[in-house]
Protein backbone atom coordinates (compact mmCIF):
# COMPACT_ATOMS: atom_id res chain seq x y z
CA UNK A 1 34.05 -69.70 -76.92
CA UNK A 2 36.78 -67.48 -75.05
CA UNK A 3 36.08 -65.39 -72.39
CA UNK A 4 37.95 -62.53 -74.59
CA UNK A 5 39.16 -62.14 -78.36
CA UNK A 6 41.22 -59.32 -79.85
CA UNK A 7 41.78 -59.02 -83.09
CA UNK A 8 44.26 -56.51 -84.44
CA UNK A 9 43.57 -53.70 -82.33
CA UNK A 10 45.35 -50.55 -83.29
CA UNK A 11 44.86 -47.39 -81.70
CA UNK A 12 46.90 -44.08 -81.82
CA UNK A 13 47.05 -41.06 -79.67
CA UNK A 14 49.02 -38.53 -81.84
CA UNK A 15 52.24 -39.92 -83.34
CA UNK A 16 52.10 -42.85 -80.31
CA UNK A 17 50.93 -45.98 -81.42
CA UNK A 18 49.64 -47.09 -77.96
CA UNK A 19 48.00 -50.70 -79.59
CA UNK A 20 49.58 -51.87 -83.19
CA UNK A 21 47.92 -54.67 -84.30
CA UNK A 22 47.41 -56.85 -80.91
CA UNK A 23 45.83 -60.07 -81.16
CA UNK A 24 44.75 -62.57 -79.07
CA UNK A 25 42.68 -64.93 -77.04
CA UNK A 26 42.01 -65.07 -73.30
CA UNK A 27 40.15 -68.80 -72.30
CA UNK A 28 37.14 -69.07 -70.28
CA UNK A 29 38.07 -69.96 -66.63
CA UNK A 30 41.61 -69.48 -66.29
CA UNK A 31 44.22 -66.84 -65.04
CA UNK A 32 45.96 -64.74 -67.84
CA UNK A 33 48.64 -62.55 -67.51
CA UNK A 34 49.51 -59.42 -69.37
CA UNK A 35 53.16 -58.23 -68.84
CA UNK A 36 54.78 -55.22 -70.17
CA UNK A 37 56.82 -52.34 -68.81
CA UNK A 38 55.44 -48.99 -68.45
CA UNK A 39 54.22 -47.71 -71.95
CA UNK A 40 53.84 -50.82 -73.12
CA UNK A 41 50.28 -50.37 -74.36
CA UNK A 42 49.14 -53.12 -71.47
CA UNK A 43 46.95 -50.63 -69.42
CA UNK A 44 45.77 -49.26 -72.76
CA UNK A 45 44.74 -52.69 -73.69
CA UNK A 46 42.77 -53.06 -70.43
CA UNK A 47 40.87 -49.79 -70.36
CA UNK A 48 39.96 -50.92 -74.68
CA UNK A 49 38.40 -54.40 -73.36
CA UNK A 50 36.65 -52.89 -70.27
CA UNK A 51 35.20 -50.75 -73.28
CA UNK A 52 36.67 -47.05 -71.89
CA UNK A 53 38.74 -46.70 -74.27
CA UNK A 54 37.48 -46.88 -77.95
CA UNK A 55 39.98 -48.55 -80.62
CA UNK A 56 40.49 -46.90 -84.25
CA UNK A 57 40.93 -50.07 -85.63
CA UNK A 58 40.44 -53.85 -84.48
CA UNK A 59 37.50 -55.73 -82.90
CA UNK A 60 36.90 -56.83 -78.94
CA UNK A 61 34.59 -59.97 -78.43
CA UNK A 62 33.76 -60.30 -74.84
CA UNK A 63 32.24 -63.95 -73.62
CA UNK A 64 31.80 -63.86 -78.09
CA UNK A 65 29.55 -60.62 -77.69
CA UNK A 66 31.27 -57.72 -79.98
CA UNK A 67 32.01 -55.19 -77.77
CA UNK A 68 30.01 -51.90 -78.29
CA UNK A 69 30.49 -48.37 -77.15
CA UNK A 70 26.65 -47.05 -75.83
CA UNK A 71 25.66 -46.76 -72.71
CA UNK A 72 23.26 -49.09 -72.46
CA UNK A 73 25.92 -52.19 -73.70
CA UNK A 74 28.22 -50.80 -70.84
CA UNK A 75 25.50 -51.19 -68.28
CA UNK A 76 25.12 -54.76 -69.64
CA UNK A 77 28.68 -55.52 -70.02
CA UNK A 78 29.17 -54.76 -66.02
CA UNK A 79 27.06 -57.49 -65.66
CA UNK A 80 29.88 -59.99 -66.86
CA UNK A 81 33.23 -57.99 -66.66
CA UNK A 82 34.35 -56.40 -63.92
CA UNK A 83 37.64 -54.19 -63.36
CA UNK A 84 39.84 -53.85 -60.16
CA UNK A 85 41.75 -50.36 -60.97
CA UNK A 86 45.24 -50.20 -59.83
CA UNK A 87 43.97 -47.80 -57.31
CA UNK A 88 40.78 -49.32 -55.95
CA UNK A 89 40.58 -46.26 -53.45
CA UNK A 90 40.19 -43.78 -55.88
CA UNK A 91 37.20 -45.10 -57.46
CA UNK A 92 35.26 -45.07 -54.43
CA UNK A 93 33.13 -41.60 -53.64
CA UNK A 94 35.26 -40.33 -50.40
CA UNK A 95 32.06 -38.65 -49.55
CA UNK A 96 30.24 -41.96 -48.93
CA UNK A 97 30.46 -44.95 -46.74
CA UNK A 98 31.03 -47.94 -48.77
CA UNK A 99 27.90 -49.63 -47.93
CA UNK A 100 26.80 -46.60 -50.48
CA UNK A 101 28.74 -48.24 -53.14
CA UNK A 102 27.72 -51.97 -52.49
CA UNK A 103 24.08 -50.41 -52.49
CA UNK A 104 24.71 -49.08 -55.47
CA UNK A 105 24.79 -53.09 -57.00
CA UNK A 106 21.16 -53.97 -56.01
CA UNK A 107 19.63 -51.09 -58.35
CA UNK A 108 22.11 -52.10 -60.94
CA UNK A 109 21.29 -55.86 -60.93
CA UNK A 110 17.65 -55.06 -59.83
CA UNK A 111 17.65 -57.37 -57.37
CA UNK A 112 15.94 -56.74 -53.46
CA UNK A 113 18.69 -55.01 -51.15
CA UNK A 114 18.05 -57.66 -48.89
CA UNK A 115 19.28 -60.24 -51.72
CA UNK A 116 22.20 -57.80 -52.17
CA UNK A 117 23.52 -57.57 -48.29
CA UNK A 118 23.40 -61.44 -47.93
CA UNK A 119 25.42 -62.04 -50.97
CA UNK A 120 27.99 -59.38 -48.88
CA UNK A 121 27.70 -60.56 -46.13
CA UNK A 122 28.81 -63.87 -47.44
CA UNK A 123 31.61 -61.95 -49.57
CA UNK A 124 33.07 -59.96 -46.99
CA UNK A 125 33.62 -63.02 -45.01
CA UNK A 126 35.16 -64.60 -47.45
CA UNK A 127 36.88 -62.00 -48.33
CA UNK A 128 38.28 -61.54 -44.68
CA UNK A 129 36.80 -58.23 -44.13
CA UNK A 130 34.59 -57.11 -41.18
CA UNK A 131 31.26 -56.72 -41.76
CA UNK A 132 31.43 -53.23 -40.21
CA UNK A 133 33.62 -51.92 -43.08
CA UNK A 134 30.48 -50.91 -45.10
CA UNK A 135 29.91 -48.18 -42.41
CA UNK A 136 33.36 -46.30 -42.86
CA UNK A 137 34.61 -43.95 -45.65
CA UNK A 138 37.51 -44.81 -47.96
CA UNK A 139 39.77 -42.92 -46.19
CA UNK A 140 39.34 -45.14 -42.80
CA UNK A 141 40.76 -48.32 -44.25
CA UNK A 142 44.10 -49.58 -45.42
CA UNK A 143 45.13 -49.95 -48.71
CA UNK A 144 44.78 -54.26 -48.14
CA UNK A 145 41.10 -53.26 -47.38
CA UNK A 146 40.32 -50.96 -49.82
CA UNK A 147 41.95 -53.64 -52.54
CA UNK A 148 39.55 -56.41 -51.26
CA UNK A 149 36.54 -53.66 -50.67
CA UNK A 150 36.91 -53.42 -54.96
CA UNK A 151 36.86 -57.11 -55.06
CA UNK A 152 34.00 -57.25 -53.00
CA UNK A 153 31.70 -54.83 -54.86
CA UNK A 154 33.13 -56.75 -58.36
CA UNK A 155 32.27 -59.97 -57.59
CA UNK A 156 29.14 -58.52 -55.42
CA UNK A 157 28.18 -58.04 -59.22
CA UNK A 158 28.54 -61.60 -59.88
CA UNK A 159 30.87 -61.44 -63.03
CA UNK A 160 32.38 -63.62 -65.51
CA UNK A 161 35.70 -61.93 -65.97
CA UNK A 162 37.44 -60.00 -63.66
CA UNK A 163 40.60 -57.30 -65.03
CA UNK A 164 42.64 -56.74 -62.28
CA UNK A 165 45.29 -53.76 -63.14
CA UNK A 166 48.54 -54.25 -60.97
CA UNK A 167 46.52 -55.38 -58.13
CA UNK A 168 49.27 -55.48 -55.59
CA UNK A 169 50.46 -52.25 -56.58
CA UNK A 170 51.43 -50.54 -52.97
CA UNK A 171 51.20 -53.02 -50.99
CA UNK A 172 53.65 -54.89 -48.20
CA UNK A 173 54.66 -58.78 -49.89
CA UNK A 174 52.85 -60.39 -47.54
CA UNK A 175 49.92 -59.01 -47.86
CA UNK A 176 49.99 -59.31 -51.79
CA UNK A 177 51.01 -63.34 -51.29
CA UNK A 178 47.55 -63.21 -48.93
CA UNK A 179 45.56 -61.21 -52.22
CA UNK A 180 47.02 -63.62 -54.82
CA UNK A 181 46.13 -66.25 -53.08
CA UNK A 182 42.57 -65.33 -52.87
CA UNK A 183 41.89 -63.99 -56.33
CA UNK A 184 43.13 -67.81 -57.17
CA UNK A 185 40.72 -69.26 -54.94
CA UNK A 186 37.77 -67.16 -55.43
CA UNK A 187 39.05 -67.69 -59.65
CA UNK A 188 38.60 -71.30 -58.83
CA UNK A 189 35.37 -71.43 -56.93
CA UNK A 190 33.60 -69.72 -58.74
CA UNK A 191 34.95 -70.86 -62.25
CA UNK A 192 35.51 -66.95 -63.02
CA UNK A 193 38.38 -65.94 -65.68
CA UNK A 194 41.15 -63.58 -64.19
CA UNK A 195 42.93 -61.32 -66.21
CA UNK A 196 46.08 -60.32 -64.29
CA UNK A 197 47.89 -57.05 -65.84
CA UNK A 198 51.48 -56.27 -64.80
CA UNK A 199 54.89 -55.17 -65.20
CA UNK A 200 56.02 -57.35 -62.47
CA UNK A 201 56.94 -60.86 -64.30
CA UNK A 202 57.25 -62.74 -60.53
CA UNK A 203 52.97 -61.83 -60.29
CA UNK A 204 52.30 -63.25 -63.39
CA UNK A 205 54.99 -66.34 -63.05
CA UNK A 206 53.24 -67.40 -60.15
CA UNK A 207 49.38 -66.77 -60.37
CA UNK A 208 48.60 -66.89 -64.14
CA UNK A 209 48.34 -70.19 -66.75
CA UNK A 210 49.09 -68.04 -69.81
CA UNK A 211 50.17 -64.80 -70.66
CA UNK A 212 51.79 -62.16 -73.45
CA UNK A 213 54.91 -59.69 -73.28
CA UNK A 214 53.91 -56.42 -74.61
CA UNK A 215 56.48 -53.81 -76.20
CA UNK A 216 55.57 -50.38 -77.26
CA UNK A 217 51.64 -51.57 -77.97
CA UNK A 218 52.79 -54.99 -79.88
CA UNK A 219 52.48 -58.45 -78.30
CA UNK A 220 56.12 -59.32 -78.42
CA UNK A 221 55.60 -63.41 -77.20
CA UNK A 222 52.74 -65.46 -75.62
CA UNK A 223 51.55 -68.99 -74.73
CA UNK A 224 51.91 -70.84 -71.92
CA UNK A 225 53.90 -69.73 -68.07
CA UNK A 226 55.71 -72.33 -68.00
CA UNK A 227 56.81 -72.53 -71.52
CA UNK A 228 57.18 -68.58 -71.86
CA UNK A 229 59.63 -68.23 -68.89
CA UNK A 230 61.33 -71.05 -69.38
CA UNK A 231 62.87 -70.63 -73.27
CA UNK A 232 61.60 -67.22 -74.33
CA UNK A 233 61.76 -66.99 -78.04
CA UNK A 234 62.58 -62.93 -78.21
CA UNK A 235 65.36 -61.22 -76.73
CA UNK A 236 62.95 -58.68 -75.24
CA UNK A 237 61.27 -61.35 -73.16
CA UNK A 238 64.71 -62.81 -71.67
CA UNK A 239 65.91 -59.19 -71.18
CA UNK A 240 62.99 -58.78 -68.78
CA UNK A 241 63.21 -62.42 -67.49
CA UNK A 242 67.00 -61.26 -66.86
CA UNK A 243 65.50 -58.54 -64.45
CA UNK A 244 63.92 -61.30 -62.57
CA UNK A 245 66.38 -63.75 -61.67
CA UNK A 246 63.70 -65.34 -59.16
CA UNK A 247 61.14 -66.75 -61.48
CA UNK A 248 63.51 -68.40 -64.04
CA UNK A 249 62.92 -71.49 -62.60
CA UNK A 250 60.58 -73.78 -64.54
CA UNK A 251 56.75 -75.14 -63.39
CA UNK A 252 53.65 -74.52 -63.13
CA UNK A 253 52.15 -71.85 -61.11
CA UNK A 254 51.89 -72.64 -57.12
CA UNK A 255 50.17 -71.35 -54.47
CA UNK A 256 51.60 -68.21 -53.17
CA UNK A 257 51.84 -68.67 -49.29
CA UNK A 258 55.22 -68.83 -48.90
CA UNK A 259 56.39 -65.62 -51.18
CA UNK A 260 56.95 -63.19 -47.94
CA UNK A 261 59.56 -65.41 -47.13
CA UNK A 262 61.16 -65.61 -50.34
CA UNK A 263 60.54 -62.25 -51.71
CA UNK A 264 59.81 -63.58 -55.29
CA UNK A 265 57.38 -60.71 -56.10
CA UNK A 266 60.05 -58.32 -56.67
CA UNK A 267 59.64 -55.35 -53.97
């Protein structure tokens, strides 16, 4: 059973066709990449599997469940998928101290708050955040922080999937080597599928096992990294591989430690 199916999603807005018949299958427990440039359809895509975004045509399977716009499957479905927006900041309540938020997770889960604050306290750590960052508001913490804050209150949730949308949008390279090396670990520890979504080929050439080019809401190419980047099939793909003279080289994806030195993710 995948983690994710799609089959032949389609979905309009006016004369735009945003998603024209995209198809495919994301594996349970593995990293998969999503690569387009902006307009693609790839954010589209995202916001149709996380189920905020309904499709005119097509069907979503998540972990082989059809996905299903009510309120009470979305309260379910956050019990398995979990998104990381592009701007985790903005989702939280700047009115609030984040210990609000990760509050918010017991009630959801119905589990004792007590329950809930180990499991962050445990998380944090991990996570390399102090355990006094519950007490501040949004707007006292760095844009690192607030990125791992929205991983913390995702996996807080203990999911099966996570969607992470450009998740190292903003920041400095080496603090995006230090993310994409935990969302692999934490991927791996936990045995949790990661769905990476970017325009930024170098991301997904280094962090992700498979992935598909998107064009103007069609899946251009797909299949495997290694494979993909090394002898594209469409023009498109080696146009944008072109763009990236870094990740050209062949392999399979490595561990990310050494990218502030080398500048591979493209900033």
């Amino acid at each position: 059973m995948d983690a994710i199916s799609i089959n032949n999603a389609r979905l309009r807005f006016g004369e735009t066709a945003a998603l024209d018949g995209v198809s495919l299958s994301i594996p349970q427990n593995k990293c998969f990449g999503i690569v387009g440039e902006s307009g693609s359809g790839k954010t589209t895509l995202m916001r149709a599997i996380l189920g905020l975004q309904k499709l005119d045509q097509g069907d979503i399977r998540i972990l082989g469940n059809p996905l299903v716009h009510s309120r009470a499957a979305r309260k379910q479905r956050a019990n398995f998928i979990q998104p990381i927006f592009q701007d985790p900041a903005a989702s939280l309540s700047p009115r609030s101290r984040i210990r609000t938020l990760m509050n918010e997770v017991a009630t959801v889960l119905k589990e004792p708050l007590a329950t809930t604050d180990e499991r962050l306290r445990v998380i944090l750590n991990r996570l390399g955040l102090s355990q006094s960052v519950v007490d501040k508001y949004p707007h006292e913490i760095s844009g690192g922080q607030a990125r791992r804050v929205a991983i913390a209150r995702a996996l807080l949730m203990r999911p099966s999937i996570l969607v992470a949308d450009e998740p190292t949008a903003g920041l400095d390279v080496s603090v995006q080597g230090d993310l994409l090396n935990l969302l692999q670990d934490i991927r791996r520890s936990e045995k949790i599928t990661l769905v990476v979504i970017s325009h930024n080929l170098a991301i997904v050439r280094l962090i992700a096992e498979n992935a598909i080019v998107m064009r103007a809401g069609k899946v251009v190419e797909g299949g495997d990294v290694g494979s993909l980047f090394r002898s594209p099939r469409e023009a498109y793909t080696r146009e944008l591989l072109a763009a990236w003279p870094s990740i050209t080289q062949a392999g399979p994806p490595a561990r990310l430690v050494d990218v502030q030195d080398h500048g591979e993710l493209g900033l």
